[in-house]
PDB file of N, CA and C in Angstrom:
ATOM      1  N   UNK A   1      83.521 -52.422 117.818  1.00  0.00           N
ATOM      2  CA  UNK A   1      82.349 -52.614 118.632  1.00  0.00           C
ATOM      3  C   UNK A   1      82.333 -54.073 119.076  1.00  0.00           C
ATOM      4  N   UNK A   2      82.003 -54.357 120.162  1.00  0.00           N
ATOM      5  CA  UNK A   2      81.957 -55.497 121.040  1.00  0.00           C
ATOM      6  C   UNK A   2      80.684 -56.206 120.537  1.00  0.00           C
ATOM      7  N   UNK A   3      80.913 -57.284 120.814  1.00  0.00           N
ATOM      8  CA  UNK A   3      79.701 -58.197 120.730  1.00  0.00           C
ATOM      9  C   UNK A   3      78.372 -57.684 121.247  1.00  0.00           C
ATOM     10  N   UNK A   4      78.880 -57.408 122.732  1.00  0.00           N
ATOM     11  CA  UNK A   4      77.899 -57.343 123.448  1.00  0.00           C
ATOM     12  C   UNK A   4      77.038 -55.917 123.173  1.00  0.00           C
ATOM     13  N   UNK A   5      77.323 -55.684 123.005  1.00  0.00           N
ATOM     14  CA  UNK A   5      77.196 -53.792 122.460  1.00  0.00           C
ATOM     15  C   UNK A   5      76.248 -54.200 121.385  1.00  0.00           C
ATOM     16  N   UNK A   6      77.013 -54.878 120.448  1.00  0.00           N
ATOM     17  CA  UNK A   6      76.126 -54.984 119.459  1.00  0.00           C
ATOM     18  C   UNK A   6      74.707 -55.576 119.084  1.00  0.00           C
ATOM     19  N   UNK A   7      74.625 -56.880 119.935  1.00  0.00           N
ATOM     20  CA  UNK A   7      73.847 -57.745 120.557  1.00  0.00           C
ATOM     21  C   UNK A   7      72.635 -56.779 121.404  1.00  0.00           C
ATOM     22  N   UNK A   8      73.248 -55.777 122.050  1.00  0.00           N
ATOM     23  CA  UNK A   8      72.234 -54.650 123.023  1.00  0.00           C
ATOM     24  C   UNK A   8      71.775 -53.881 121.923  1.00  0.00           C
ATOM     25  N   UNK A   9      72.037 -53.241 120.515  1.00  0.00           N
ATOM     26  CA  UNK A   9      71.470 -52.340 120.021  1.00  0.00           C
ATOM     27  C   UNK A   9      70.565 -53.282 119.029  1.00  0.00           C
ATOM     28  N   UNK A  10      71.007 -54.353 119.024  1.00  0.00           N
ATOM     29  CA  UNK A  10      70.244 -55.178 117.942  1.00  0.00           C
ATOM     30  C   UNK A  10      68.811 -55.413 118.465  1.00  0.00           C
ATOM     31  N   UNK A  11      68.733 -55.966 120.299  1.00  0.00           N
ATOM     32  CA  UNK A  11      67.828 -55.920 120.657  1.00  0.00           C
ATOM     33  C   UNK A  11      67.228 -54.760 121.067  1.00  0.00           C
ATOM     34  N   UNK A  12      67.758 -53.333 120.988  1.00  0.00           N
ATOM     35  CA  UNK A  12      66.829 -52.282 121.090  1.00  0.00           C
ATOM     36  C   UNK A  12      66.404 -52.062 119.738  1.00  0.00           C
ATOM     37  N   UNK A  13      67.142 -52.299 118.565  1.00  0.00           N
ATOM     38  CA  UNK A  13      66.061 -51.752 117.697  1.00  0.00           C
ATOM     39  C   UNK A  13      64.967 -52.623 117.388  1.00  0.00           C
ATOM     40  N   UNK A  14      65.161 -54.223 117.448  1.00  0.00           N
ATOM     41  CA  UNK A  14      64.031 -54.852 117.565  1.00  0.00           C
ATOM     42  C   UNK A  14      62.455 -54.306 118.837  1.00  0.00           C
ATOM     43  N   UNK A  15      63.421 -54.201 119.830  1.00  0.00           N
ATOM     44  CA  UNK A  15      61.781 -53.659 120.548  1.00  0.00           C
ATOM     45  C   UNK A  15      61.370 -52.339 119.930  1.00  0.00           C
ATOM     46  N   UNK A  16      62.124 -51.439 119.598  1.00  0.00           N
ATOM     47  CA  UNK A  16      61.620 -50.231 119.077  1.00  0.00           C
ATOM     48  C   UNK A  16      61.271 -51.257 117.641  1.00  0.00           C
ATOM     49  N   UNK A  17      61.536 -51.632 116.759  1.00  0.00           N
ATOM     50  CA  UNK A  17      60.370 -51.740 115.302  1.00  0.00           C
ATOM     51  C   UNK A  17      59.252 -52.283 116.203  1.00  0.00           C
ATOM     52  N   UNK A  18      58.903 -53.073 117.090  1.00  0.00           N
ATOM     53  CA  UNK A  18      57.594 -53.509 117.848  1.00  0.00           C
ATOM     54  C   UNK A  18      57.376 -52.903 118.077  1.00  0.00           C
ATOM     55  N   UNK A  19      57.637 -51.785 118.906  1.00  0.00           N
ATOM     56  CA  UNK A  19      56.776 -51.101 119.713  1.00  0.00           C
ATOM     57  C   UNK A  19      56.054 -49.906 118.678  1.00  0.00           C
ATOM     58  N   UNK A  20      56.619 -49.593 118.020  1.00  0.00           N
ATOM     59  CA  UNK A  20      55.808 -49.038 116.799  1.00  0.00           C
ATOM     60  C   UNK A  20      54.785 -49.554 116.105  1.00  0.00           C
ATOM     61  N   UNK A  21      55.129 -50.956 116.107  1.00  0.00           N
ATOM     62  CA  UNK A  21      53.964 -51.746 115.152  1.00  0.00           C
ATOM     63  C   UNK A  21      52.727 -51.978 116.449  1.00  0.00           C
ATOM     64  N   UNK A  22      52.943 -52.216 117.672  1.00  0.00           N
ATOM     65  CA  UNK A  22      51.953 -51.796 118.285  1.00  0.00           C
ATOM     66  C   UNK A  22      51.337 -50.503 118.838  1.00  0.00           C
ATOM     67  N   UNK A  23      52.433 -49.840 119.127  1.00  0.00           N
ATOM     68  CA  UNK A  23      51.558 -48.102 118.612  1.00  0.00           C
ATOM     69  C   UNK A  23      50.523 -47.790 117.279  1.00  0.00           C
ATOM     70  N   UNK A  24      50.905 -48.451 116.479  1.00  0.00           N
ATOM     71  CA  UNK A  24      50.094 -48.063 115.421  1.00  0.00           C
ATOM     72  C   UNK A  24      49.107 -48.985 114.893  1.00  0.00           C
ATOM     73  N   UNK A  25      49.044 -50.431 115.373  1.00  0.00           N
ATOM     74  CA  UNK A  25      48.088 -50.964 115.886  1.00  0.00           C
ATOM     75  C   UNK A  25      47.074 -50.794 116.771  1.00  0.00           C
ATOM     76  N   UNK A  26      47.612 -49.859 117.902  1.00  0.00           N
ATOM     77  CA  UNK A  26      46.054 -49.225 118.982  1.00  0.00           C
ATOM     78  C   UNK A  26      45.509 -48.372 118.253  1.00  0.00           C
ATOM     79  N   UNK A  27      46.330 -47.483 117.696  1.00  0.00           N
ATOM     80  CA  UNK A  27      45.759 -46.078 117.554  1.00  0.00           C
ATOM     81  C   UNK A  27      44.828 -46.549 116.354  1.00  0.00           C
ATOM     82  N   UNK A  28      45.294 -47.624 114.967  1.00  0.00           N
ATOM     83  CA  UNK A  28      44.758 -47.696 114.132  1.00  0.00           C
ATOM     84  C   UNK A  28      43.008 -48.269 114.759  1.00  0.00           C
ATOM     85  N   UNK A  29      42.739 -49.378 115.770  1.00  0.00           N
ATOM     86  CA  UNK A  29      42.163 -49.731 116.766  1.00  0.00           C
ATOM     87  C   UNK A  29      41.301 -48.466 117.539  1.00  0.00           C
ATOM     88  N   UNK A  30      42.014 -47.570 117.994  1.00  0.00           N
ATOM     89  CA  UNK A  30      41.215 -46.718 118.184  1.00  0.00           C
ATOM     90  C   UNK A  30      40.361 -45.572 117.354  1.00  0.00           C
ATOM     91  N   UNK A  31      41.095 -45.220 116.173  1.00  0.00           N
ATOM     92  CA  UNK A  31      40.316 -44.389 115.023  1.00  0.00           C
ATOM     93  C   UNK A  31      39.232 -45.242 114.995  1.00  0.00           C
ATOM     94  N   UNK A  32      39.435 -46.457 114.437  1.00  0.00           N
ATOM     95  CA  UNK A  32      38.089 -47.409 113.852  1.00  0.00           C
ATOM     96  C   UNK A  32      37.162 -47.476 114.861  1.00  0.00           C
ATOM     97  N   UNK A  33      37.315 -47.582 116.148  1.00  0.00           N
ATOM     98  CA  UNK A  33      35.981 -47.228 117.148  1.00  0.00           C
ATOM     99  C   UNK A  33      35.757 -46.192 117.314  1.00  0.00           C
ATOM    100  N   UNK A  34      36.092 -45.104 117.089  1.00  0.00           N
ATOM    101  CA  UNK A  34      35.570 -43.424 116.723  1.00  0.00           C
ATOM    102  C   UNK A  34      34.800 -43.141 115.351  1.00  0.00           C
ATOM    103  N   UNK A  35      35.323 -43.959 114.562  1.00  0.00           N
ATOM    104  CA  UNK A  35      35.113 -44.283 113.315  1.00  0.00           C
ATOM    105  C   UNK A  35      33.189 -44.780 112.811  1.00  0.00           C
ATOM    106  N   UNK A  36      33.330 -45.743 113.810  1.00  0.00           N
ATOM    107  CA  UNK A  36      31.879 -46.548 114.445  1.00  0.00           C
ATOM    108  C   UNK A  36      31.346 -45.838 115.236  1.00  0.00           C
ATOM    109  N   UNK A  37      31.606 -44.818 116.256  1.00  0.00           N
ATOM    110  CA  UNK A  37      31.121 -44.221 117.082  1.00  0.00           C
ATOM    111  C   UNK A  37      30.531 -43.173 116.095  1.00  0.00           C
ATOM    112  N   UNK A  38      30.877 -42.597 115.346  1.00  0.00           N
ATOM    113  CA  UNK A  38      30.473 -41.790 114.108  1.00  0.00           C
ATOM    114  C   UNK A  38      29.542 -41.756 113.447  1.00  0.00           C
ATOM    115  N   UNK A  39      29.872 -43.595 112.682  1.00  0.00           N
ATOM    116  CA  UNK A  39      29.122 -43.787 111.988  1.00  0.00           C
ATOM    117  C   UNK A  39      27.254 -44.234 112.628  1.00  0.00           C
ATOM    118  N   UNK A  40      27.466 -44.459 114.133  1.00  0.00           N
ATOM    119  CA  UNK A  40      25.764 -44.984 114.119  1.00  0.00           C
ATOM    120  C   UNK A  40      25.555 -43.561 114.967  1.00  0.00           C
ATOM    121  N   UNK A  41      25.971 -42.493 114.353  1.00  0.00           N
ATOM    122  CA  UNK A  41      25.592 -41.102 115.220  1.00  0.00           C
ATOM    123  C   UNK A  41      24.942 -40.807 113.948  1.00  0.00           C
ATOM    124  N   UNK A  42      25.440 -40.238 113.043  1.00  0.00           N
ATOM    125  CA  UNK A  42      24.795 -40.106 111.422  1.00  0.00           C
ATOM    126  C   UNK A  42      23.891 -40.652 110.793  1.00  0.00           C
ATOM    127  N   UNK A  43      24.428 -42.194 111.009  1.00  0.00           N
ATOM    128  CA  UNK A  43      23.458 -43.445 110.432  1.00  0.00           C
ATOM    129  C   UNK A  43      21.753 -42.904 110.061  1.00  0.00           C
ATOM    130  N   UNK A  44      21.302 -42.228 111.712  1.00  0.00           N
ATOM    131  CA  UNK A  44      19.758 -41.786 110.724  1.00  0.00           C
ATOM    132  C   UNK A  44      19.800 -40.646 110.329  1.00  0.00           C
ATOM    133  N   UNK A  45      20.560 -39.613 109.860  1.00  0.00           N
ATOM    134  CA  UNK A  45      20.665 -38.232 109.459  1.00  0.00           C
ATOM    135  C   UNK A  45      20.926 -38.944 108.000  1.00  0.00           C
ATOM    136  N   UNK A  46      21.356 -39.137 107.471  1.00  0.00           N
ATOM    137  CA  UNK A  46      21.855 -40.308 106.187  1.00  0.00           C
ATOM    138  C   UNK A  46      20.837 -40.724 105.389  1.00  0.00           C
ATOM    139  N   UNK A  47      19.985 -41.703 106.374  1.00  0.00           N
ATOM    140  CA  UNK A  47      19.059 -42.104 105.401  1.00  0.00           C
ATOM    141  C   UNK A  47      17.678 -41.431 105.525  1.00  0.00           C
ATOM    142  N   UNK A  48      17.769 -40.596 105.991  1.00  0.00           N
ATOM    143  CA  UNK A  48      16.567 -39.176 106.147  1.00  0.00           C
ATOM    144  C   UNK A  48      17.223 -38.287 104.617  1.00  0.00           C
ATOM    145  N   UNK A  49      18.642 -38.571 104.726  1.00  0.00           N
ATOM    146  CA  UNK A  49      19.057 -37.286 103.736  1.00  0.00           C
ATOM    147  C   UNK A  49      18.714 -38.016 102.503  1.00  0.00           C
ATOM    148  N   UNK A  50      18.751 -39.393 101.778  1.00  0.00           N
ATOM    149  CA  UNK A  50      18.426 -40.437 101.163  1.00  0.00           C
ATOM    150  C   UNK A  50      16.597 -40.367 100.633  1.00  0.00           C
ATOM    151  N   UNK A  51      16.341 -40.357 101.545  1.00  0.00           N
ATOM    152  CA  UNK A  51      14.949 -40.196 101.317  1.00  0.00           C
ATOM    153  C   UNK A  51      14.252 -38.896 100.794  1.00  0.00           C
ATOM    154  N   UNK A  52      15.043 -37.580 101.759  1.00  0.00           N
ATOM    155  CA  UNK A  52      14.339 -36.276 100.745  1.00  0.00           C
ATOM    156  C   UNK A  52      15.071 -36.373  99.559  1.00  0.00           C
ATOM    157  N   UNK A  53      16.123 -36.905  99.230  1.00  0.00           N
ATOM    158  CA  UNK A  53      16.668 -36.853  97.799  1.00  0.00           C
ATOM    159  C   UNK A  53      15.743 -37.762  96.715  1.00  0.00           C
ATOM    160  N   UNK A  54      15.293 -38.743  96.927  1.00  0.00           N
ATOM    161  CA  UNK A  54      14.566 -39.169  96.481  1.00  0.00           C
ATOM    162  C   UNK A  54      13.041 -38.664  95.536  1.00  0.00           C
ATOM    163  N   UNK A  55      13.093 -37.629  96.745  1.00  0.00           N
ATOM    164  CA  UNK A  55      11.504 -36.928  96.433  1.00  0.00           C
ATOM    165  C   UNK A  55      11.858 -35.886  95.679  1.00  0.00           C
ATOM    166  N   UNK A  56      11.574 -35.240  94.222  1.00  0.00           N
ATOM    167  CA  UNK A  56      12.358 -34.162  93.631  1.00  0.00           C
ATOM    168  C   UNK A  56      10.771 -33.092  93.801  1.00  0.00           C
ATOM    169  N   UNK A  57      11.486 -31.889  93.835  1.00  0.00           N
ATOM    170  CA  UNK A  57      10.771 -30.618  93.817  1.00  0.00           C
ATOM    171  C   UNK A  57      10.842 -29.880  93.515  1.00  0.00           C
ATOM    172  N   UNK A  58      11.448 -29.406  92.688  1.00  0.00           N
ATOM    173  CA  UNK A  58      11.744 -28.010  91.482  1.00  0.00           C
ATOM    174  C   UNK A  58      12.471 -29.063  90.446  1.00  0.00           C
ATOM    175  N   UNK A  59      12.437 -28.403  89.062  1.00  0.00           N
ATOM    176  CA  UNK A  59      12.933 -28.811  88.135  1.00  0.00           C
ATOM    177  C   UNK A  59      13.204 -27.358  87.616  1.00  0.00           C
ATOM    178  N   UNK A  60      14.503 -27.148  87.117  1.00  0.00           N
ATOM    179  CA  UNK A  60      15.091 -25.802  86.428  1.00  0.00           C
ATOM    180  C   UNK A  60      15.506 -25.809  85.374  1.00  0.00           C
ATOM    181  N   UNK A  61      15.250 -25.889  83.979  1.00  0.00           N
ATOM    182  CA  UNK A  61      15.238 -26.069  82.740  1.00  0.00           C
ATOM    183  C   UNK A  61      15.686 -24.694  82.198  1.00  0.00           C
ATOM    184  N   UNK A  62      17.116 -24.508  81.200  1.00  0.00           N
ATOM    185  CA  UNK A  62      17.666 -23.461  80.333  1.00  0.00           C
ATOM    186  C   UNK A  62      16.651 -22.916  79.550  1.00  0.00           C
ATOM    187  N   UNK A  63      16.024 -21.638  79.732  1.00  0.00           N
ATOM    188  CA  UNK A  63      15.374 -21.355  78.074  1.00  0.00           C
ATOM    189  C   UNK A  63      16.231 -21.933  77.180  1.00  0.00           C
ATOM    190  N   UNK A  64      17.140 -22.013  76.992  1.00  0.00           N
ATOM    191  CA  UNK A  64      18.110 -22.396  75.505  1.00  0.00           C
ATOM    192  C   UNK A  64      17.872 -23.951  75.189  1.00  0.00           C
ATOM    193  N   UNK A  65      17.616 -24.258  76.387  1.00  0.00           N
ATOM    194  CA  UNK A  65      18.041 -25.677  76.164  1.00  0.00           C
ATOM    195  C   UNK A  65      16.309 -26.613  75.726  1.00  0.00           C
ATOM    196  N   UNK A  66      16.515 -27.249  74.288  1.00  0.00           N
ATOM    197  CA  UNK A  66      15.337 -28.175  73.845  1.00  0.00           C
ATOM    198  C   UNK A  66      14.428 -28.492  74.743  1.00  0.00           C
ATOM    199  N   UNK A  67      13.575 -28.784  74.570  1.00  0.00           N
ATOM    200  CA  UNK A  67      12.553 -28.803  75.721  1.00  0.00           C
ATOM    201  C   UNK A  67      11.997 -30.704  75.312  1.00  0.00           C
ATOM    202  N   UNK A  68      12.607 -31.404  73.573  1.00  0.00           N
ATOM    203  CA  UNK A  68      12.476 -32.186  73.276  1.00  0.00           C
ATOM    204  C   UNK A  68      13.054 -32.918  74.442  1.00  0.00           C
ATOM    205  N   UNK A  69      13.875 -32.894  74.718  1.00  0.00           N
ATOM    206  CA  UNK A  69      14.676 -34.163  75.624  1.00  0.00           C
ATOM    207  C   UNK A  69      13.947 -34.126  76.827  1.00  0.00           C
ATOM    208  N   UNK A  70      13.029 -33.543  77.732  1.00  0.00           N
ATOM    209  CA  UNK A  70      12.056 -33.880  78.639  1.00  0.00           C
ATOM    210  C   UNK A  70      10.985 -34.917  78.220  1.00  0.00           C
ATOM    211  N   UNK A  71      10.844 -35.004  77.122  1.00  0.00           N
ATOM    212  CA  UNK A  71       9.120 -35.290  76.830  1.00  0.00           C
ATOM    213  C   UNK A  71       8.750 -36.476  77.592  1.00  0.00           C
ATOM    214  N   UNK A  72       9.587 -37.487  77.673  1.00  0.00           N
ATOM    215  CA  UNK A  72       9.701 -39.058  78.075  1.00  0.00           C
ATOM    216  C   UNK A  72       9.580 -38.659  79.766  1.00  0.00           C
ATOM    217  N   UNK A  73      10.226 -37.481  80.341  1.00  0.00           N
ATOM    218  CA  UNK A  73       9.626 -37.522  81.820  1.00  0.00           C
ATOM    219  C   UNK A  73       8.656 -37.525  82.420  1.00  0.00           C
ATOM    220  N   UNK A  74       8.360 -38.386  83.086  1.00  0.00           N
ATOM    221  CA  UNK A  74       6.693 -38.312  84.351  1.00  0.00           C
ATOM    222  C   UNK A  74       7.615 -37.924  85.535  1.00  0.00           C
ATOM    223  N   UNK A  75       6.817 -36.898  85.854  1.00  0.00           N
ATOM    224  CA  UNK A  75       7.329 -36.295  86.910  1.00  0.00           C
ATOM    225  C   UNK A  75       6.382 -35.940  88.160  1.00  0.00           C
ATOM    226  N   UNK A  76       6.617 -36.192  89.823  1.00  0.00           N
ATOM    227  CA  UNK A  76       5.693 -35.868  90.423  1.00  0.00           C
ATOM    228  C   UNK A  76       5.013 -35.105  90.523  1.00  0.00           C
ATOM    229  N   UNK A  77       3.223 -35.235  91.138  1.00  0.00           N
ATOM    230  CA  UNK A  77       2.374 -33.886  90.934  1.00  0.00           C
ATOM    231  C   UNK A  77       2.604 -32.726  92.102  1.00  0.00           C
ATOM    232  N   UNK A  78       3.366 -32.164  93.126  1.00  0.00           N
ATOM    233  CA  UNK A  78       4.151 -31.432  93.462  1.00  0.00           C
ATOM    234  C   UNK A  78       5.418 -30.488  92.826  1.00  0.00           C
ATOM    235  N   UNK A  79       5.615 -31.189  91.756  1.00  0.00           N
ATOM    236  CA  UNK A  79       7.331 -30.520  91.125  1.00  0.00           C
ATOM    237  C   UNK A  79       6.987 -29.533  90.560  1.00  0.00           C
ATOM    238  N   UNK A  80       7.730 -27.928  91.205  1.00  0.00           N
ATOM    239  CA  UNK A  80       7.748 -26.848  90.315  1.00  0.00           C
ATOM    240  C   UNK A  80       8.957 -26.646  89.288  1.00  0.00           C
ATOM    241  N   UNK A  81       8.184 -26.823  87.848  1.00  0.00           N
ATOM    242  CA  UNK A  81       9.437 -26.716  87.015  1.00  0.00           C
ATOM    243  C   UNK A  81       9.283 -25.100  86.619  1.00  0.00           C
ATOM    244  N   UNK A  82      10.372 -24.790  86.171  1.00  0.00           N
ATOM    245  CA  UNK A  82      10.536 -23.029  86.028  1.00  0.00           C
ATOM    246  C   UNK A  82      11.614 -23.421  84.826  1.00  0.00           C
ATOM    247  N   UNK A  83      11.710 -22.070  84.262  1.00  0.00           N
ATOM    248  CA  UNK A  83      12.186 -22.114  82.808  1.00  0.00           C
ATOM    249  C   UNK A  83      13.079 -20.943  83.625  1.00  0.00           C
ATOM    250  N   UNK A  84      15.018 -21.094  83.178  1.00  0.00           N
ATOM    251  CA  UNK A  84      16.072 -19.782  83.958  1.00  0.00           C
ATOM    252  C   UNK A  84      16.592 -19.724  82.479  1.00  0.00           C
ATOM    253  N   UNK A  85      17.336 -18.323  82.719  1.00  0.00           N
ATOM    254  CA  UNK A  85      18.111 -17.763  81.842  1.00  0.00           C
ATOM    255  C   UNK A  85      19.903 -18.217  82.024  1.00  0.00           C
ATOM    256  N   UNK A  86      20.318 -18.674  81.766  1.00  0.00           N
ATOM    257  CA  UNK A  86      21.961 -18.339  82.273  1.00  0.00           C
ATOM    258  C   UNK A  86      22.712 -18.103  81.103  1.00  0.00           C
ATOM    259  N   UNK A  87      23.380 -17.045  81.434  1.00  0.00           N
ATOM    260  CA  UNK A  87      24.601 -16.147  80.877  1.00  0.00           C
ATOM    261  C   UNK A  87      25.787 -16.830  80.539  1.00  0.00           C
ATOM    262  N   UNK A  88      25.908 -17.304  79.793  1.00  0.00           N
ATOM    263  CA  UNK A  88      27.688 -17.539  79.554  1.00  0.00           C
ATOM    264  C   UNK A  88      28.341 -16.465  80.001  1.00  0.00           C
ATOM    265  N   UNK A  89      29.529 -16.856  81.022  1.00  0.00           N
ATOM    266  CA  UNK A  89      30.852 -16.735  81.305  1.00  0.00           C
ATOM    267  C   UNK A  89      31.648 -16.594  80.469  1.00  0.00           C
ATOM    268  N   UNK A  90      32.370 -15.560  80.108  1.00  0.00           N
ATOM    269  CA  UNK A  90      33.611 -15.615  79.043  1.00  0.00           C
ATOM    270  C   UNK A  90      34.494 -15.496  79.820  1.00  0.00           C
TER     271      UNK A  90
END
């Protein structure tokens, strides 16, 4: 192989490793502004979802399970607590 030959593939694979590293520089560039475009679409669905979590409204307590380990809870005057049965799975 000739110099020159060689000299030509040396500089094609150099532009090809670039041109990859800037292919995957836009695209990485472009996810992240879809990314943002996303995120302030949600942004108030989020902290709406934040806030009813906050507020509790049923409480579901095992018959089986002690009823000692509640005692220390204050719980809001809305919360329906209910007493369930569940079956072990074998």
């Amino acid at each position: 192989m000739s110099a020159t030959i060689f000299f030509v593939v040396l500089i094609l694979l150099t532009v090809g490793v670039w041109g990859v590293v800037f292919i995957g520089l836009w695209y990485g560039r472009e996810l992240l502004k879809r990314q943002q475009e996303l995120t302030h679409l949600l942004l108030p669905y989020l902290q709406k979802v934040e806030r009813d979590n906050s507020t509790m409204q049923a409480l579901h307590i095992d018959k089986n399970e002690p009823i000692e380990k509640y005692r220390e809870v204050t719980l809001p005057d809305k919360v329906c607590v209910s007493f369930t049965d569940t079956k072990e799975e074998k």
